[in-house]
N, C-alpha and C. Protein backbone atom coordinates (compact mmCIF):
# COMPACT_ATOMS: atom_id res chain seq x y z
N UNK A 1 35.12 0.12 31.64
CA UNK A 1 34.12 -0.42 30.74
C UNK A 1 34.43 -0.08 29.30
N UNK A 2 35.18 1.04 29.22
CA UNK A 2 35.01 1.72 27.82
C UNK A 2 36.51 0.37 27.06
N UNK A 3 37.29 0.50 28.01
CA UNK A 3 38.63 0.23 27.73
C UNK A 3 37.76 -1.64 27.41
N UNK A 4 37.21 -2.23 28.21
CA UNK A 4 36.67 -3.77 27.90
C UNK A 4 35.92 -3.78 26.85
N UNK A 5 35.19 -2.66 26.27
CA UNK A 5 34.51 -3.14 25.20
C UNK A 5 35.42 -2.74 23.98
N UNK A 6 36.14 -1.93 24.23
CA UNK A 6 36.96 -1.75 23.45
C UNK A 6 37.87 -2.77 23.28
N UNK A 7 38.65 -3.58 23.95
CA UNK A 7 38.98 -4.84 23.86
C UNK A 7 38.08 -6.05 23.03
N UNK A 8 37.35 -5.83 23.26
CA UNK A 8 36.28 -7.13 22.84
C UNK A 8 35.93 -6.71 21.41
N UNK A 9 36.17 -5.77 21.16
CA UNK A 9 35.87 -5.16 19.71
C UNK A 9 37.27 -5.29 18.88
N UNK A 10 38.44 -5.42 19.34
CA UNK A 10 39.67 -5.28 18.84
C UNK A 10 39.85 -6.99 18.91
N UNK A 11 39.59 -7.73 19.96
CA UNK A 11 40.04 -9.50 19.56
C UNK A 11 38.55 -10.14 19.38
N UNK A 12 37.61 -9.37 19.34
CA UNK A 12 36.24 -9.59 18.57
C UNK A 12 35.99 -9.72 17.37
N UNK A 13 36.42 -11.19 16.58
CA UNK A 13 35.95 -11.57 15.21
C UNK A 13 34.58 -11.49 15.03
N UNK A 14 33.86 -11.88 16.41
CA UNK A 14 32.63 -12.04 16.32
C UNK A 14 31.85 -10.70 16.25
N UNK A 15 32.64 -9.29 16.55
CA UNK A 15 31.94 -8.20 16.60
C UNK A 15 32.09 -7.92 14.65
N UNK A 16 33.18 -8.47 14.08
CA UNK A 16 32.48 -7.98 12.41
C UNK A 16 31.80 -8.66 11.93
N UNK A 17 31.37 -9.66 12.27
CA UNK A 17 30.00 -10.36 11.31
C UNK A 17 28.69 -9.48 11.80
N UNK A 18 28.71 -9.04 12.93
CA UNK A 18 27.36 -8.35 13.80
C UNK A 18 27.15 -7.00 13.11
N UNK A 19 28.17 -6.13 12.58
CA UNK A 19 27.45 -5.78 11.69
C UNK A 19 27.50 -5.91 10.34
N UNK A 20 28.01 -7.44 9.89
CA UNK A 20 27.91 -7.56 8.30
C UNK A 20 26.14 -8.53 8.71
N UNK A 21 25.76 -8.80 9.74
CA UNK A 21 24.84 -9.61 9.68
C UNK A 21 23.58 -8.72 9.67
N UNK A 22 23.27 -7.07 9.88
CA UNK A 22 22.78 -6.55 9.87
C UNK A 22 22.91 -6.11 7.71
N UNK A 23 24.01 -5.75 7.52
CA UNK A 23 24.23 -5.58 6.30
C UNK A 23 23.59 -6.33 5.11
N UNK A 24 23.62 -7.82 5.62
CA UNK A 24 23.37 -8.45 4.79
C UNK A 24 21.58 -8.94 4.83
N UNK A 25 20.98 -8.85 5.20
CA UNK A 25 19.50 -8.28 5.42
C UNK A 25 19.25 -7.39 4.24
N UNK A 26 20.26 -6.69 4.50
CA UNK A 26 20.15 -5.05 3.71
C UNK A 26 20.37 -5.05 2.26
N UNK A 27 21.25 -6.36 2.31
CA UNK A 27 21.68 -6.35 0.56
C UNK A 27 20.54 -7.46 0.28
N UNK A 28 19.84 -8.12 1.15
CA UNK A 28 18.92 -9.36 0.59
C UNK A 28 17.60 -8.52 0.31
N UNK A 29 17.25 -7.09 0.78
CA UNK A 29 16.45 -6.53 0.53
C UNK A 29 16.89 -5.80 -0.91
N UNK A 30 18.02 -5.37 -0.55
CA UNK A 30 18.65 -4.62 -2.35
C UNK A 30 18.70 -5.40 -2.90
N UNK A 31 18.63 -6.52 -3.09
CA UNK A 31 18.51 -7.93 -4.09
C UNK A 31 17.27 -8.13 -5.06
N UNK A 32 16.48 -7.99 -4.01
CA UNK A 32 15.13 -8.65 -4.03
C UNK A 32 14.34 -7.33 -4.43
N UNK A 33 14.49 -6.01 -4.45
CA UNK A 33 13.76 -5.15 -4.54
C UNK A 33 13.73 -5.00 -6.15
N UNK A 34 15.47 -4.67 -6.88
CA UNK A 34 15.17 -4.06 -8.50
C UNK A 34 14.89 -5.49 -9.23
N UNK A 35 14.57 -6.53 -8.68
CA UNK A 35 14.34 -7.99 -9.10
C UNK A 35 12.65 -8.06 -9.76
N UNK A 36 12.16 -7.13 -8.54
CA UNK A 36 11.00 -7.08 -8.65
C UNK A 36 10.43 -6.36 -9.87
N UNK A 37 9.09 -5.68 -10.14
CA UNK A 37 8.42 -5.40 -11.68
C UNK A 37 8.33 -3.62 -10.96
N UNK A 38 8.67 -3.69 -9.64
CA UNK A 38 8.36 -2.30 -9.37
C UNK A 38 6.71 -1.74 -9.01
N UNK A 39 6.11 -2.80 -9.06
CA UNK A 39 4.57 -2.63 -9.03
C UNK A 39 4.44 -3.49 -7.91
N UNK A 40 3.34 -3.77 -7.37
CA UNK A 40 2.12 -2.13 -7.17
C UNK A 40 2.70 -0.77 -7.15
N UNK A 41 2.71 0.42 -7.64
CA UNK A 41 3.27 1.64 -7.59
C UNK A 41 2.44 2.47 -7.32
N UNK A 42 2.74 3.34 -6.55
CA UNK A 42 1.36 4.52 -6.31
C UNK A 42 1.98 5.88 -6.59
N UNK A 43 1.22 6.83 -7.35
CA UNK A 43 1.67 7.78 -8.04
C UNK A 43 0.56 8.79 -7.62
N UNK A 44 1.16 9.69 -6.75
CA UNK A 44 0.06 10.95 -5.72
C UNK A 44 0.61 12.14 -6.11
N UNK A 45 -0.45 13.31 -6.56
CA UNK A 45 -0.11 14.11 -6.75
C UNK A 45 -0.64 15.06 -5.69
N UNK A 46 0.36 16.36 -4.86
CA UNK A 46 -0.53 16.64 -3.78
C UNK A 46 -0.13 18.74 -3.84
N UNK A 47 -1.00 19.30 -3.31
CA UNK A 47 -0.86 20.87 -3.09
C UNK A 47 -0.79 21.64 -4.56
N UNK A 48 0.26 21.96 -4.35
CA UNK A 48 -0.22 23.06 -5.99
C UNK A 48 -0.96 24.49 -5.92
N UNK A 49 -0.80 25.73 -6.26
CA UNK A 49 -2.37 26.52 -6.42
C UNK A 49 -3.55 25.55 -6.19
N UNK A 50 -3.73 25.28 -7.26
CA UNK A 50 -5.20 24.55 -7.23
C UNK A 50 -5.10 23.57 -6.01
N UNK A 51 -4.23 23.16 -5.01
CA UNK A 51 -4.47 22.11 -4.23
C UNK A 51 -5.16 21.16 -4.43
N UNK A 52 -3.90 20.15 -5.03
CA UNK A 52 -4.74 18.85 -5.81
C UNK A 52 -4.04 18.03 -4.56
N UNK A 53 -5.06 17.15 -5.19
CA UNK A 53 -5.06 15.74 -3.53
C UNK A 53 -5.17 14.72 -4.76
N UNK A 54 -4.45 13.72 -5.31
CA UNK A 54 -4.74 13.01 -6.63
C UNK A 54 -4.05 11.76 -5.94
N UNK A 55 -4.04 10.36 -6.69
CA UNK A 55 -3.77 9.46 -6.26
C UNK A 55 -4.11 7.80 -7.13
N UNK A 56 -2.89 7.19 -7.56
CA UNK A 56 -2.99 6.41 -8.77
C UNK A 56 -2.46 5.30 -8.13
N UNK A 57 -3.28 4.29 -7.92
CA UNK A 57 -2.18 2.76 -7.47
C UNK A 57 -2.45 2.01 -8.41
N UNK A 58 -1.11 1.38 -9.02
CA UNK A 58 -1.32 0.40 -9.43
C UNK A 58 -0.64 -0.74 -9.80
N UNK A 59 -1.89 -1.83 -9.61
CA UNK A 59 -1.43 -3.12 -9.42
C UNK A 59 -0.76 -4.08 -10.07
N UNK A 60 -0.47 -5.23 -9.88
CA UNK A 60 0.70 -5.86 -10.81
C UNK A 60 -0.30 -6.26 -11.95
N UNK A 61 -1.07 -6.28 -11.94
CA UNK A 61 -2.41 -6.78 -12.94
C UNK A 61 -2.76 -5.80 -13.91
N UNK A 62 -2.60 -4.33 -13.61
CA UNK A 62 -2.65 -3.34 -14.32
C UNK A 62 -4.19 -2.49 -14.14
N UNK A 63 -4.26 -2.66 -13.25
CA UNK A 63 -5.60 -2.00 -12.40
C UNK A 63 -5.33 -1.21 -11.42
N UNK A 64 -5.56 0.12 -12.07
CA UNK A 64 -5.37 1.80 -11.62
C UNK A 64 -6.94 1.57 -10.37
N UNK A 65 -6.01 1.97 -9.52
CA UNK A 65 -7.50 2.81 -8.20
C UNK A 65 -6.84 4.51 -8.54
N UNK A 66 -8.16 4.94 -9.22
CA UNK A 66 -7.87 6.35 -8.99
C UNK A 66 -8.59 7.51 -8.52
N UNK A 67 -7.92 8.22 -7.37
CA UNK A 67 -9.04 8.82 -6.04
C UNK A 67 -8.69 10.17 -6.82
N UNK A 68 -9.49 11.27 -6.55
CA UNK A 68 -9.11 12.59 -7.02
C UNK A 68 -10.17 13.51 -5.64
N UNK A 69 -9.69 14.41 -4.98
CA UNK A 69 -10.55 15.14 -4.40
C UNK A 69 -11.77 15.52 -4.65
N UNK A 70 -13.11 15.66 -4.36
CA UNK A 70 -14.28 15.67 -4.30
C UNK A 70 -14.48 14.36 -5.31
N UNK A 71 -14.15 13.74 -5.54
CA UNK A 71 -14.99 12.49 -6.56
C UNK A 71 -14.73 11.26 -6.48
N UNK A 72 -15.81 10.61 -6.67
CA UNK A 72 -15.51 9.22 -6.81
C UNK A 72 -14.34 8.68 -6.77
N UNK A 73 -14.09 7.67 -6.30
CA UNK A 73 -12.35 6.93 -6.97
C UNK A 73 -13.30 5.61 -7.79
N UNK A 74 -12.66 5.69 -8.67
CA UNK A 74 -12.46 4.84 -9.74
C UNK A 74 -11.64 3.77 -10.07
N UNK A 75 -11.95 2.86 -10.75
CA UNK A 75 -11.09 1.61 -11.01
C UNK A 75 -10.94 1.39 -12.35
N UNK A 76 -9.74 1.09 -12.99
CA UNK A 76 -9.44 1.05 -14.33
C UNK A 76 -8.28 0.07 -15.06
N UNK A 77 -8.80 -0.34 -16.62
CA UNK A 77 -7.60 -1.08 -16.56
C UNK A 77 -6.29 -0.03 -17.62
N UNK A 78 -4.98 -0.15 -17.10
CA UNK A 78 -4.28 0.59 -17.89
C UNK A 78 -3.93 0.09 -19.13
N UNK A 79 -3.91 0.92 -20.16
CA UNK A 79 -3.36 0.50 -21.50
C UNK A 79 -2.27 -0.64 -21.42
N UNK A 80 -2.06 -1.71 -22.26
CA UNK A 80 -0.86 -2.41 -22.31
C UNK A 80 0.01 -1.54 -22.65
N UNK A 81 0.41 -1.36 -23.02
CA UNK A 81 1.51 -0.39 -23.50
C UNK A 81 1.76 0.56 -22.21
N UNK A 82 1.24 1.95 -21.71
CA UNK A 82 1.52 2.31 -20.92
C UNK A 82 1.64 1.59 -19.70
N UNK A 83 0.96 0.37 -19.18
CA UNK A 83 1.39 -0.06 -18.02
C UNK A 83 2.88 -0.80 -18.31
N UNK A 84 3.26 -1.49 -19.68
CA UNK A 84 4.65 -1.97 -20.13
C UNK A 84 5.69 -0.87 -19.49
N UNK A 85 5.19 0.49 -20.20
CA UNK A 85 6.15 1.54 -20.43
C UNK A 85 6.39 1.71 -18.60
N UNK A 86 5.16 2.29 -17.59
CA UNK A 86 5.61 2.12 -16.13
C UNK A 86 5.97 0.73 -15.24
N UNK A 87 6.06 0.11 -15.76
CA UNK A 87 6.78 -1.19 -15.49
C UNK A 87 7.95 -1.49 -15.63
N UNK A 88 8.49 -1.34 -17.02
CA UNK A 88 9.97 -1.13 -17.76
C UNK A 88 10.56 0.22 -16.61
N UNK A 89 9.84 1.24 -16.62
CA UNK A 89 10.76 2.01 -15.87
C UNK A 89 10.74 1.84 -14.46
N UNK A 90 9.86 1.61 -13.70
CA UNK A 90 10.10 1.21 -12.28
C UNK A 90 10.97 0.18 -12.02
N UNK A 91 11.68 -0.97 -12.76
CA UNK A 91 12.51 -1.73 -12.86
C UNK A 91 13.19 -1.35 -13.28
N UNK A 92 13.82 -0.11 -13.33
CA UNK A 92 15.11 0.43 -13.89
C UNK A 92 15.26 1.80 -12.59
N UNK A 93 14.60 1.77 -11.75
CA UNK A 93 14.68 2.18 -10.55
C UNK A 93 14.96 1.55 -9.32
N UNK A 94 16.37 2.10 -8.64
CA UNK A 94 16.94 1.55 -7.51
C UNK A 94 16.05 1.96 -5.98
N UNK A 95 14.68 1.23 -5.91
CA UNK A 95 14.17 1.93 -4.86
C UNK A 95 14.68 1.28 -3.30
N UNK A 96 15.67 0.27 -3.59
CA UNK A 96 15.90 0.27 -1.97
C UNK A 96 17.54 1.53 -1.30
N UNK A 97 17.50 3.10 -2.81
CA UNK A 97 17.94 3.67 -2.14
C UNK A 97 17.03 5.10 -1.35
N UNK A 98 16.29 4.77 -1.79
CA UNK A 98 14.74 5.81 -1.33
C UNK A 98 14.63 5.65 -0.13
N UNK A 99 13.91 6.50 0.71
CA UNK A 99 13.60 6.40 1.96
C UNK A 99 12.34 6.25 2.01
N UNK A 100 11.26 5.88 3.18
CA UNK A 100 10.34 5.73 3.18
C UNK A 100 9.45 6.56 3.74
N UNK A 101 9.65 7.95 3.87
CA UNK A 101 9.27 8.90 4.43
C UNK A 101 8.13 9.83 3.14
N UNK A 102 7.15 10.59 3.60
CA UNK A 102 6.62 11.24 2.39
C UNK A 102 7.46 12.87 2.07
N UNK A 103 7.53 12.94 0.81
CA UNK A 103 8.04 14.24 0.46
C UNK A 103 7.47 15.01 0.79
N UNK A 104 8.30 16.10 1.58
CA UNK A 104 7.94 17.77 2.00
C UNK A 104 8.05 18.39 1.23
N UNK A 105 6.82 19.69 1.13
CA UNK A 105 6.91 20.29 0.34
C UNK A 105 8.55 21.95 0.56
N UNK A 106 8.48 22.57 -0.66
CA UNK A 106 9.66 23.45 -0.50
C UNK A 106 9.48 24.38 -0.37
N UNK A 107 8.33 24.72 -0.91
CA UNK A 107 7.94 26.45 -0.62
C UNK A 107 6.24 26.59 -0.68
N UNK A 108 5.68 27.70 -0.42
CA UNK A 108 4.40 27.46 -0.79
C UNK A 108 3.88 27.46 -1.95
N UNK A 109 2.53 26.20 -1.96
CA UNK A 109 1.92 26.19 -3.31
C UNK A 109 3.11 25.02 -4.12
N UNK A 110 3.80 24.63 -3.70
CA UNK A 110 4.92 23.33 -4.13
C UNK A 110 3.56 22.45 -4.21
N UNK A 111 3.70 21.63 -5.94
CA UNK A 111 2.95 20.56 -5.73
C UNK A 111 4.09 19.53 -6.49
N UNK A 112 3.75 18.54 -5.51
CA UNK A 112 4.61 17.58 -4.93
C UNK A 112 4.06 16.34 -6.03
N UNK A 113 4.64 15.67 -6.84
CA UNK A 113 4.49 14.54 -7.74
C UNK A 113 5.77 13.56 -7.15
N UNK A 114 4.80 12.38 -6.32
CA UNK A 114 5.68 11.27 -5.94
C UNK A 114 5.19 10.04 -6.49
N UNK A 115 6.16 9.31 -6.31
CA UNK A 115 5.95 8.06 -6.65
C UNK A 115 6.58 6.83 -5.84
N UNK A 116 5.81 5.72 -5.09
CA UNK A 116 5.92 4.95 -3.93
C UNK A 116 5.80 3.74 -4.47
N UNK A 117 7.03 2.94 -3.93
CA UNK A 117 6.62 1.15 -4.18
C UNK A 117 8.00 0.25 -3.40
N UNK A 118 7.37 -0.68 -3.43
CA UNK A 118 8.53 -1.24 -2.78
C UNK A 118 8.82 -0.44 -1.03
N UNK A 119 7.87 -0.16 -0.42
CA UNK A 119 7.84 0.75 1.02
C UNK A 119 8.70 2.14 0.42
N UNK A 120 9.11 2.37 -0.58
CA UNK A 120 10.30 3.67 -0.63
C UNK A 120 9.00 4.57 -1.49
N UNK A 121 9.20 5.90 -1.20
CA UNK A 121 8.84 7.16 -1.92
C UNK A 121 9.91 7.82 -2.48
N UNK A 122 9.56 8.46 -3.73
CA UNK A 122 10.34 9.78 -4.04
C UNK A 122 9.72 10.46 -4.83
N UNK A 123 9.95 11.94 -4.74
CA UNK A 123 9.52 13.09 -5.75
C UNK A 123 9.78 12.50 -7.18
N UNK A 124 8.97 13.16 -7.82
CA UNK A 124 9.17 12.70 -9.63
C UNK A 124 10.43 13.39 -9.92
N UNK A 125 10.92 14.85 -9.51
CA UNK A 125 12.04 15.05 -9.79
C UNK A 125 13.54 14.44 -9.44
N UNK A 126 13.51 13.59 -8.46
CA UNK A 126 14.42 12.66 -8.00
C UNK A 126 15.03 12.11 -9.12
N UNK A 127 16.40 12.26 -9.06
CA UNK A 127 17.57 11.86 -10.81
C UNK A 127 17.06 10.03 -10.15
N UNK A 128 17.04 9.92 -8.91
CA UNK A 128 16.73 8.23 -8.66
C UNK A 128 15.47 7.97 -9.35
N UNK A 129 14.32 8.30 -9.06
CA UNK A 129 13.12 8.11 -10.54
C UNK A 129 13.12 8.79 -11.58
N UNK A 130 13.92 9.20 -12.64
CA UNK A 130 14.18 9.94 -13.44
C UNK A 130 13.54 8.55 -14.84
N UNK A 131 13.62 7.59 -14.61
CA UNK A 131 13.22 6.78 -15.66
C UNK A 131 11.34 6.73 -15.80
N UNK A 132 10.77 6.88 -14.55
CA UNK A 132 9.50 7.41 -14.26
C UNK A 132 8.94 8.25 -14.73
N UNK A 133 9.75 9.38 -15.02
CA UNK A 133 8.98 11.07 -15.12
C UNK A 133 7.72 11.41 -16.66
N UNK A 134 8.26 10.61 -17.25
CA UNK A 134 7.87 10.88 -18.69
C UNK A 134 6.46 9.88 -18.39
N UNK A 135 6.67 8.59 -18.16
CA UNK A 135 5.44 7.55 -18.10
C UNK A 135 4.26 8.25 -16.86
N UNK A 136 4.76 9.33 -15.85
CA UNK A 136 4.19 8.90 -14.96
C UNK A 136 3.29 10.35 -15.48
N UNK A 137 3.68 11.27 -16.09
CA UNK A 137 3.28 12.50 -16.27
C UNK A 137 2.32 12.09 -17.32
N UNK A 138 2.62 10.72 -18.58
CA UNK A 138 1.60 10.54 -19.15
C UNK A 138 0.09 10.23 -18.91
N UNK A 139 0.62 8.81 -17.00
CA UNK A 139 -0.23 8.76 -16.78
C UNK A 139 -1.53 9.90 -16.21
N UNK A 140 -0.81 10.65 -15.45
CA UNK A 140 -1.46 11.92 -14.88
C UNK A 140 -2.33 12.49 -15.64
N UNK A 141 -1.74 12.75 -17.36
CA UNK A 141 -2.24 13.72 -17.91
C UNK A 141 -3.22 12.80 -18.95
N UNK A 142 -3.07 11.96 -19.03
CA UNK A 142 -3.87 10.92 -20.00
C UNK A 142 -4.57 10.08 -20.01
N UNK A 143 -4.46 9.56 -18.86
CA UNK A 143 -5.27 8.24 -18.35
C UNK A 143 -5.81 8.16 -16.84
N UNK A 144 -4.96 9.12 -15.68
CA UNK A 144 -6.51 9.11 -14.81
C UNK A 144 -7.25 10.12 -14.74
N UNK A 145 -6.81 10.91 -15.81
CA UNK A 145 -7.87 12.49 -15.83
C UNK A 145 -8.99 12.80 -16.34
N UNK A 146 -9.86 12.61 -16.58
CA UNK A 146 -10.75 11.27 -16.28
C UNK A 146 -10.66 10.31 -17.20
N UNK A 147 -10.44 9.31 -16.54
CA UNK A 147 -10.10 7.46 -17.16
C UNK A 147 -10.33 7.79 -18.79
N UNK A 148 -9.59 7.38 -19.57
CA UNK A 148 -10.20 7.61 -21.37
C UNK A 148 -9.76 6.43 -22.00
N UNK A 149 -9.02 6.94 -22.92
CA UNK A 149 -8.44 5.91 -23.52
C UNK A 149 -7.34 4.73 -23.41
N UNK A 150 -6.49 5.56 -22.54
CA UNK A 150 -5.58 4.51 -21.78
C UNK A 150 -6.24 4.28 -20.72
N UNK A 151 -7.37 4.16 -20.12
CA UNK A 151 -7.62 3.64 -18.78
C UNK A 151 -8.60 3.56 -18.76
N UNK A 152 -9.22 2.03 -19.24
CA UNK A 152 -10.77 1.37 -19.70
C UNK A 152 -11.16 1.67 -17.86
N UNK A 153 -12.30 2.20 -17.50
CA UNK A 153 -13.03 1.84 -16.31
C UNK A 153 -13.79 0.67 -16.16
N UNK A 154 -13.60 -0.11 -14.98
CA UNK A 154 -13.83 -1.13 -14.79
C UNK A 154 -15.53 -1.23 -14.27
């Protein structure tokens, strides 16, 4: 058996398209992904000392849902400008090399700043979202803490 499939793999033209036909799925998804605006994006902040549970989606429209432990979640619209600025950089992010798994933390009290779109996650420290870090820390610290100036509540 080993020796026949091994045959069939050696005068098998048809065995290299089988897996370029899997491949190419793969590049129509890598195509189609940095094509995209990178949005909806969801930006969760989780553990920490303080054990924060935080959580920012937002939509291609520019409407933040933002949940925070014990409180309300809220709805907001983001600044033009800052939603430009996380837009511009999520499109300068290769997320169909991300995996779709959520980030583990590394040690205790690790709080974990990710950012998800396109089915892929990654830590904010990831050199792959490295175009993120600056917009996304603004958003954190400026606009869903509680909603202000960059983030009219709806």
């Amino acid at each position: 058996m080993l020796t026949g499939c091994g045959s069939e793999s050696g005068t098998g033209s048809p065995s290299t398209p089988s897996p370029s036909a899997p491949t190419l799925p793969t590049a129509s998804v890598t195509q189609s992904t940095p094509v995209g605006t990178g949005l909806p994006l969801t930006v969760s902040r989780t553990g920490g000392f303080a054990g924060f549970d935080d959580q920012v989606q937002i939509g291609t429209d520019g409407v933040a849902t933002v949940s925070k432990r014990g409180k309300e979640t809220i709805r907001c619209k983001l600044d033009p400008t800052l939603l430009a600025t996380i837009t511009t950089a999520a499109q300068q992010v290769d997320w169909a090399s991300m995996v779709a798994t959520k980030p583990a933390t590394k040690h205790p009290d690790d709080m974990i700043v990710a950012v998800s779109a396109n089915g892929r996650t990654a830590r904010i420290e990831d050199p792959k979202v490295q175009p993120l870090a600056a917009p996304v820390t603004k958003l954190l610290t400026e606009a869903a803490i509680p909603p202000g100036k960059l983030c009219k509540q709806l």
